[in-house]
Protein backbone atom coordinates (compact mmCIF):
# COMPACT_ATOMS: atom_id res chain seq x y z
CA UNK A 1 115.88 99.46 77.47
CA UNK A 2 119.26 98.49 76.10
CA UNK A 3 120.27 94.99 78.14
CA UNK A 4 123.95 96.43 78.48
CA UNK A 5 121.74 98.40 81.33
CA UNK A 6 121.72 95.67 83.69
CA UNK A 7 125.37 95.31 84.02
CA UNK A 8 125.93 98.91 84.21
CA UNK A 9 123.80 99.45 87.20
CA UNK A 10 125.30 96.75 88.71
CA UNK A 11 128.42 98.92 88.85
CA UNK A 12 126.28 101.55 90.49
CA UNK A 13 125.04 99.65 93.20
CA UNK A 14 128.69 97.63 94.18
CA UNK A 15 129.91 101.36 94.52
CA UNK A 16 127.29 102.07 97.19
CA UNK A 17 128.03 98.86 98.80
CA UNK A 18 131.79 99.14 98.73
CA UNK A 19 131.33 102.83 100.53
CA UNK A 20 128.36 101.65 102.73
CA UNK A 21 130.19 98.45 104.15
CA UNK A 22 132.85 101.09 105.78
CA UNK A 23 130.26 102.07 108.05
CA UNK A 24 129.43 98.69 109.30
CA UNK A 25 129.36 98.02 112.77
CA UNK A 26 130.49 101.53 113.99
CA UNK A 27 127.24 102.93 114.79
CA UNK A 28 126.48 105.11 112.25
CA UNK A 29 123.89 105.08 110.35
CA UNK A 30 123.96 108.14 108.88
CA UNK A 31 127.70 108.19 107.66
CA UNK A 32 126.80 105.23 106.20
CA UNK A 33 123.85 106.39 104.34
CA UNK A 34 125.56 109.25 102.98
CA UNK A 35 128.55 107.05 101.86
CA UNK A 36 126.35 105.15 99.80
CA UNK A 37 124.70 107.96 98.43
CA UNK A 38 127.28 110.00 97.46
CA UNK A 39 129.20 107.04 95.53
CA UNK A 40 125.89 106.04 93.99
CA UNK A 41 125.07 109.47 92.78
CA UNK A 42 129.14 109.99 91.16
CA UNK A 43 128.75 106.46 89.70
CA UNK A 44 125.62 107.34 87.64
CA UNK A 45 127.55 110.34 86.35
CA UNK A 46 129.65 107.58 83.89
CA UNK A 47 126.01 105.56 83.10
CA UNK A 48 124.79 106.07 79.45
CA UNK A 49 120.94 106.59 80.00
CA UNK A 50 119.06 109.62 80.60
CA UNK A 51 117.23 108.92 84.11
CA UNK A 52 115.15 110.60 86.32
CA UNK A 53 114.35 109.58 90.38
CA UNK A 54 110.19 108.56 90.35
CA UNK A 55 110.62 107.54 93.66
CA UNK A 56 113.75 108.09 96.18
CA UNK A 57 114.36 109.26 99.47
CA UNK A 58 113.16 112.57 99.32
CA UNK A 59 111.99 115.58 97.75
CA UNK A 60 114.16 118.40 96.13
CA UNK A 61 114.66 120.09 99.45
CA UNK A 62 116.22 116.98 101.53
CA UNK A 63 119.13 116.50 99.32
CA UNK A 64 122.10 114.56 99.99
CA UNK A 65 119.45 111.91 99.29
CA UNK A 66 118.83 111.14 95.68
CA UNK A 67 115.56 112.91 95.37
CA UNK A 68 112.57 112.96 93.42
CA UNK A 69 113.15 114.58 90.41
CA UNK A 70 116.85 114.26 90.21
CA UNK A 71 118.19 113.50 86.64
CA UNK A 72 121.06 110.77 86.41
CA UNK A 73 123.42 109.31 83.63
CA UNK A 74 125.28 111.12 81.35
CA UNK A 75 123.23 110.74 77.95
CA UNK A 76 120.06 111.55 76.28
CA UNK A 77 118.72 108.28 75.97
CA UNK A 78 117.86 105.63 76.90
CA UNK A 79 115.06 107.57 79.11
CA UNK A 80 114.00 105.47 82.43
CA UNK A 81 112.68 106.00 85.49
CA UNK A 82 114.46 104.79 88.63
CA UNK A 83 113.16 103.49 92.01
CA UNK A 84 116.23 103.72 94.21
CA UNK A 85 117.75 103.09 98.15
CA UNK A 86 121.66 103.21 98.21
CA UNK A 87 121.77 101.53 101.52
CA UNK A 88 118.81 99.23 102.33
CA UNK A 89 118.92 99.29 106.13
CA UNK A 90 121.01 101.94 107.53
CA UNK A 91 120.14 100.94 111.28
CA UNK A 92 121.56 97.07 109.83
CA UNK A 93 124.49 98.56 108.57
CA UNK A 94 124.98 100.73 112.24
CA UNK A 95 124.75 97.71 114.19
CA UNK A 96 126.18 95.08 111.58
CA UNK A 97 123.63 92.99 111.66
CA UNK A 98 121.87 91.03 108.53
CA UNK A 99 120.39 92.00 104.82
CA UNK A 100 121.65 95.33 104.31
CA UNK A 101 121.96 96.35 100.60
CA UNK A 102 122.30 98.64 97.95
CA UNK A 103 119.37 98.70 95.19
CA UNK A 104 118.23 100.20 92.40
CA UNK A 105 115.51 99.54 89.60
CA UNK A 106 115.09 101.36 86.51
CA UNK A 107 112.35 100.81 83.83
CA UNK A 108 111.27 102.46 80.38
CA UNK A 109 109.99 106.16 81.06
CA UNK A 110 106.80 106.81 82.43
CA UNK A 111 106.57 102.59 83.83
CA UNK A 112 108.04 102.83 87.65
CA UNK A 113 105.08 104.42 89.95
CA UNK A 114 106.00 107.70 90.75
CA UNK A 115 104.78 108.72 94.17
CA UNK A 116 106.25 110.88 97.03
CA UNK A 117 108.79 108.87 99.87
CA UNK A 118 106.01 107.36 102.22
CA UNK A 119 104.42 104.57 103.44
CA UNK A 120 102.96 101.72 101.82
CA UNK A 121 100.88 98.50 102.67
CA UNK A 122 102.27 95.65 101.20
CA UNK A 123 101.76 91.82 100.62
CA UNK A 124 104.37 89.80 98.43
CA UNK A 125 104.35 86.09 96.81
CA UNK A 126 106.23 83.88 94.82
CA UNK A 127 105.67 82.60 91.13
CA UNK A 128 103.40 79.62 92.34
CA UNK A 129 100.73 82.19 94.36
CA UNK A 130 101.03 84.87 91.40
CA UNK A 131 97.23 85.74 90.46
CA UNK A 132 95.52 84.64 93.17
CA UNK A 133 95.89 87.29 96.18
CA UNK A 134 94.51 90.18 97.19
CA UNK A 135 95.74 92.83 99.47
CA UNK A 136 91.59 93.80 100.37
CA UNK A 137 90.88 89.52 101.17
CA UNK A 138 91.12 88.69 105.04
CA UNK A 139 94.25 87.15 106.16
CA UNK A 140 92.68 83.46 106.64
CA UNK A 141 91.54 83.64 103.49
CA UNK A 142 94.95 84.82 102.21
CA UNK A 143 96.75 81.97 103.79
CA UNK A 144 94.33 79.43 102.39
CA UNK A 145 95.11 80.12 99.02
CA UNK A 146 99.43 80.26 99.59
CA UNK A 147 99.25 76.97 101.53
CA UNK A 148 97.30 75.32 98.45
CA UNK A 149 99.74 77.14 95.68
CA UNK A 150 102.68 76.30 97.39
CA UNK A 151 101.33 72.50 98.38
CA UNK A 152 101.71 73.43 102.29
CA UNK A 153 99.80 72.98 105.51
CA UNK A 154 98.60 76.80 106.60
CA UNK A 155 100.87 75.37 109.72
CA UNK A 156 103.80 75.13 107.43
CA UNK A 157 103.64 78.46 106.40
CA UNK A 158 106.14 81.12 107.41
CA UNK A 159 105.14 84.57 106.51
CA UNK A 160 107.75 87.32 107.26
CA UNK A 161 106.73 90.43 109.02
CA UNK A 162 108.76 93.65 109.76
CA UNK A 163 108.89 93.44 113.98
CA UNK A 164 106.77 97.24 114.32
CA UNK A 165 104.35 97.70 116.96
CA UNK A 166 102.42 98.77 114.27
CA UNK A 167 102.34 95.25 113.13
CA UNK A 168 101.66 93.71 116.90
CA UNK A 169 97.89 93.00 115.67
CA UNK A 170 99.12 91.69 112.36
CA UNK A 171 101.74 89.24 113.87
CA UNK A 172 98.62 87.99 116.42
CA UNK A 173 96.60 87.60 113.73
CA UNK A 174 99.36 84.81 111.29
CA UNK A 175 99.76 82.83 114.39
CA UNK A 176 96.62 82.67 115.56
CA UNK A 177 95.48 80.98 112.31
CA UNK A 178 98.62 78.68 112.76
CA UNK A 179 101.12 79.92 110.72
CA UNK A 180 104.48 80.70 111.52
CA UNK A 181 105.86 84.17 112.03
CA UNK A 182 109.69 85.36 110.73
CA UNK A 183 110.07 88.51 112.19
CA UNK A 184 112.70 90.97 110.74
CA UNK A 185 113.99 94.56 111.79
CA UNK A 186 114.97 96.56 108.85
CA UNK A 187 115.62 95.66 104.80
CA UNK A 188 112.44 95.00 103.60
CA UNK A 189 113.30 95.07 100.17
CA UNK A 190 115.42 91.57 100.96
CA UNK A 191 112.70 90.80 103.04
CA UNK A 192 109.70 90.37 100.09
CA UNK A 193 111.99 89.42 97.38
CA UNK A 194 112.79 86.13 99.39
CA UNK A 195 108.90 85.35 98.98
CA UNK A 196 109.93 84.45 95.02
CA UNK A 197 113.36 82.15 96.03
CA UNK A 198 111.95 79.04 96.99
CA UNK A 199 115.07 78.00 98.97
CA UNK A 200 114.34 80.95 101.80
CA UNK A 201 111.43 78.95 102.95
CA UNK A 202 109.35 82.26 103.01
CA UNK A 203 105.86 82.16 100.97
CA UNK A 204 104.18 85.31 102.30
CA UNK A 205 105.60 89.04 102.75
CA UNK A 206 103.08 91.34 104.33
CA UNK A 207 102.92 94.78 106.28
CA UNK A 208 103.22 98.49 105.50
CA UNK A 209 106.57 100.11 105.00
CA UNK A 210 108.29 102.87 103.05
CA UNK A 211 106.75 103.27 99.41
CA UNK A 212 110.56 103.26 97.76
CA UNK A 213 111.49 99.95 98.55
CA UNK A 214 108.04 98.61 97.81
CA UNK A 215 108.22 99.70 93.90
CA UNK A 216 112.03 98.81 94.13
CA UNK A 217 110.57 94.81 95.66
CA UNK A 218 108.05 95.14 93.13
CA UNK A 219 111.03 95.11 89.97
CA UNK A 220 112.79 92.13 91.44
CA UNK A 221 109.65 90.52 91.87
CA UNK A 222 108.28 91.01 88.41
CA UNK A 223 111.36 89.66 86.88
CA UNK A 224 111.18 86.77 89.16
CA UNK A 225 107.17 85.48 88.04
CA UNK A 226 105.74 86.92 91.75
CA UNK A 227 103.18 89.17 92.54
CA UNK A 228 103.45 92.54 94.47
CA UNK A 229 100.51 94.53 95.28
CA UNK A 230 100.60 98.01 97.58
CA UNK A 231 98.60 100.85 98.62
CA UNK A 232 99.89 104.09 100.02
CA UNK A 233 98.91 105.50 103.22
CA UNK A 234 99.31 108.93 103.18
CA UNK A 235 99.52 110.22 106.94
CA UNK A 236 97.88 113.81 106.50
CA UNK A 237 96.38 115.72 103.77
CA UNK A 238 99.86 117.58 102.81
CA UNK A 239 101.14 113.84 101.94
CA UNK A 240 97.57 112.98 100.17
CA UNK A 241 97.56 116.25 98.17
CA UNK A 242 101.22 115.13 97.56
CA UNK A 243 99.89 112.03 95.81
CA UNK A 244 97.52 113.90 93.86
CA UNK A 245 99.84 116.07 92.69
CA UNK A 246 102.61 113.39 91.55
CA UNK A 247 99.52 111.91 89.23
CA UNK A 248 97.66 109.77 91.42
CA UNK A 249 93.55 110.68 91.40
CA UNK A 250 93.09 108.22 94.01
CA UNK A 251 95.96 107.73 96.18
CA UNK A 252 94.16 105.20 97.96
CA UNK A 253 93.33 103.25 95.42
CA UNK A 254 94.89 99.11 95.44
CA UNK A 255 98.40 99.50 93.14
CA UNK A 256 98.22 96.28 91.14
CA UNK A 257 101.97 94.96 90.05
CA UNK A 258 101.09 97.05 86.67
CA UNK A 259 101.09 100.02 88.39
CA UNK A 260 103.54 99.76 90.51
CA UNK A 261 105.89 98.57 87.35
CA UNK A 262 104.29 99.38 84.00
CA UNK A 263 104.94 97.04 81.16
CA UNK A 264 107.03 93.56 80.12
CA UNK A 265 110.36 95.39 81.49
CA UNK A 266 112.49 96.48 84.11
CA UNK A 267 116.12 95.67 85.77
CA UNK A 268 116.28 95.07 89.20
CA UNK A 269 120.21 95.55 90.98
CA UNK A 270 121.10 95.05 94.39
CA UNK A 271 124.77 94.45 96.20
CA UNK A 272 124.81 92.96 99.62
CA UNK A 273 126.43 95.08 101.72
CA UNK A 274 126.21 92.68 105.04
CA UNK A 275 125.42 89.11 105.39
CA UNK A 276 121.97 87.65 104.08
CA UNK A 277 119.64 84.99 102.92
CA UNK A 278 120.26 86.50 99.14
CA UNK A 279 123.49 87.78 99.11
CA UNK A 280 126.54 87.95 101.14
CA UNK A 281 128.05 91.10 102.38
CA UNK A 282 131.21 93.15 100.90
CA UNK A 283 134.56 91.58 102.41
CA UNK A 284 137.44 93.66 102.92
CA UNK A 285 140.10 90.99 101.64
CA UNK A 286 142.92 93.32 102.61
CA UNK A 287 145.92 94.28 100.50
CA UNK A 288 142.99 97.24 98.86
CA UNK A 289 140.63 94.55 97.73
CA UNK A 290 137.01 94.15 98.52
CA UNK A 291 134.92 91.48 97.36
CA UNK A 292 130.90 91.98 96.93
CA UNK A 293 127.99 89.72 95.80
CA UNK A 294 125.27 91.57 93.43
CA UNK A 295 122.31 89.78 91.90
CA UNK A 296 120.67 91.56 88.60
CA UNK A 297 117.99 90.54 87.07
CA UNK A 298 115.41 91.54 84.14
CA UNK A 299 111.31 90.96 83.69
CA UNK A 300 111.61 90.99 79.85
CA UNK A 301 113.92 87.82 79.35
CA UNK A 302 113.45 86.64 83.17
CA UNK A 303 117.39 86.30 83.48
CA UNK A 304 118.87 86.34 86.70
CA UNK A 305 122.20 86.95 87.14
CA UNK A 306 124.44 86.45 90.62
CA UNK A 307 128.13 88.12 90.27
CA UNK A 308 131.39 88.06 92.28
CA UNK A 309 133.49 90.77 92.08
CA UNK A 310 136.92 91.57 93.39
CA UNK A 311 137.63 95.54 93.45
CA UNK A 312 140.91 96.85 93.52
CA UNK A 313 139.80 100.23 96.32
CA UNK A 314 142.54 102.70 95.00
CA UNK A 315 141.08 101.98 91.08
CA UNK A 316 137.54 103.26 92.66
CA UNK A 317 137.35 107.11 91.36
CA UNK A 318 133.98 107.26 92.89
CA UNK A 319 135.04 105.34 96.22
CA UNK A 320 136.11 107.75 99.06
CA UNK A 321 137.66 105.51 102.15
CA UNK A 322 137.24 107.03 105.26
């Protein structure tokens, strides 16, 4: 991939933001979703790269979304595949709350996993962990070996779980070995990327959640010197003949960090679109400016890149303001 790449999807993803952050607060999520969406989608239209959507929203059939399938960028090479979510945490953006964003990786064709919009179990670590977990080894076990990478007590852990009933047994199960528990609601992508920034005080990600973001964590955290590992769980045979049909013979099988991102390369982008721990949200500045915090980053040369930006609104083509 050409490095210029990084910068350009950048663009892509502060467009989403910008259109996204309208929405905060107002309780809609949907508006808000499609916002991003649409400006995502028009902003790819000026990107010089010949991509196609391995894993997205949706299938053919569910568009607005940027489905599987679709073909982005205006040129006949570079071709990549691209992992995408133009607004990470609709329901955050709805009730402006915390660590809504717009992402997006892309990698060489054929390297991002390319599997239907479902869910996925997933456990996350930082550089100093890297190599040593497995998403099969019990939990105790599991925290034994991030409390000795990261020079910790197992009590000094925090591990950050999304808060799901579906998790209820999970969340029993940390504490109860005497670790500490940092529940979140929605953004998950935010959520295991933090496990690779020492400075969030976060050393484990684990739990099942939607397939996109985990191959979209899974760039970030590749660039970053982490480990991401994931299995899908398809719910009924339509979504495992699904799997099989996308290329995966077992879609049960454990998907190492090769197969979830193939290869030395890929370019992680995300935009904050509300407050986090990794970015801060867009800020209307008034007089038609808007300011927004991205972070971009790349596995080949392990560069990571934080930008400020200050938009001029009515110089947006692909911005509509409601």
């Amino acid at each position: 991939m050409e490095r210029e790449l990084a910068l350009e999807i950048v663009r892509v993803t502060e467009v989403a933001a910008l259109a996204s952050a309208q929405w905060m607060g107002r309780g809609k999520k949907n508006e808000a979703d499609q916002a991003a969406t649409s400006a995502m989608r028009a902003m790819f239209d000026s990107v010089a790269m010949n991509g196609t959507v391995v894993i997205g929203e949706g299938e053919l059939d569910e568009a607005p979304m940027l489905y599987i399938g679709e073909k982005l960028g205006n040129a006949a090479s570079p071709e990549v595949d691209v992992a995408v979510d133009p607004l990470e945490g609709t329901n955050i953006v709805a009730k402006g709350t915390a660590n809504a964003m717009a992402v997006i990786a892309i990698a060489d064709k054929g390297n991002l996993l390319h599997a239907p919009d479902m869910y996925m179990e997933k456990i996350a670590v930082g550089p100093r962990a890297a190599g040593q977990i497995h998403l099969d080894d019990p939990l105790e076990k599991t925290l034994e070996i991030v409390a000795k990478a990261n020079n910790k007590r197992i009590r000094d852990l925090t591990v950050i779980i999304q808060e799901r009933p579906r998790h209820d047994a999970l969340i029993e199960m940390v504490r109860s070995v005497g670790a500490r528990v940092k529940l979140f609601g929605d953004g998950d992508v935010g959520a295991a990327i933090a496990t690779a920034f020492p400075e969030t005080g976060i050393d484990l990600f684990i739990g099942t959640g939607g397939a996109p973001e985990g191959v979209i964590s899974a760039a970030a955290i590749k660039a970053l010197g982490g480990e991401m590992q994931g299995r899908l769980v398809p719910m009924n045979e339509q979504e495992y003949q699904r799997c099989i049909q996308m290329g995966l013979s077992n879609p049960r099988q454990i998907l190492m960090m090769n197969d979830l991102v193939k290869g030395n390369d890929a370019i992680f982008a995300a935009t904050g679109v509300t407050d986090g721990e990794l970015l801060k949200g867009v800020r209307f500045m008034g007089g038609d400016l808007a300011e927004t915090h991205s972070i971009v980053m790349r596995a080949k040369t392990k560069t990571v890149r934080f930008i400020r930006a200050v938009h001029s609104l009515p110089n947006k083509p692909h911005l509509v303001m409601v």
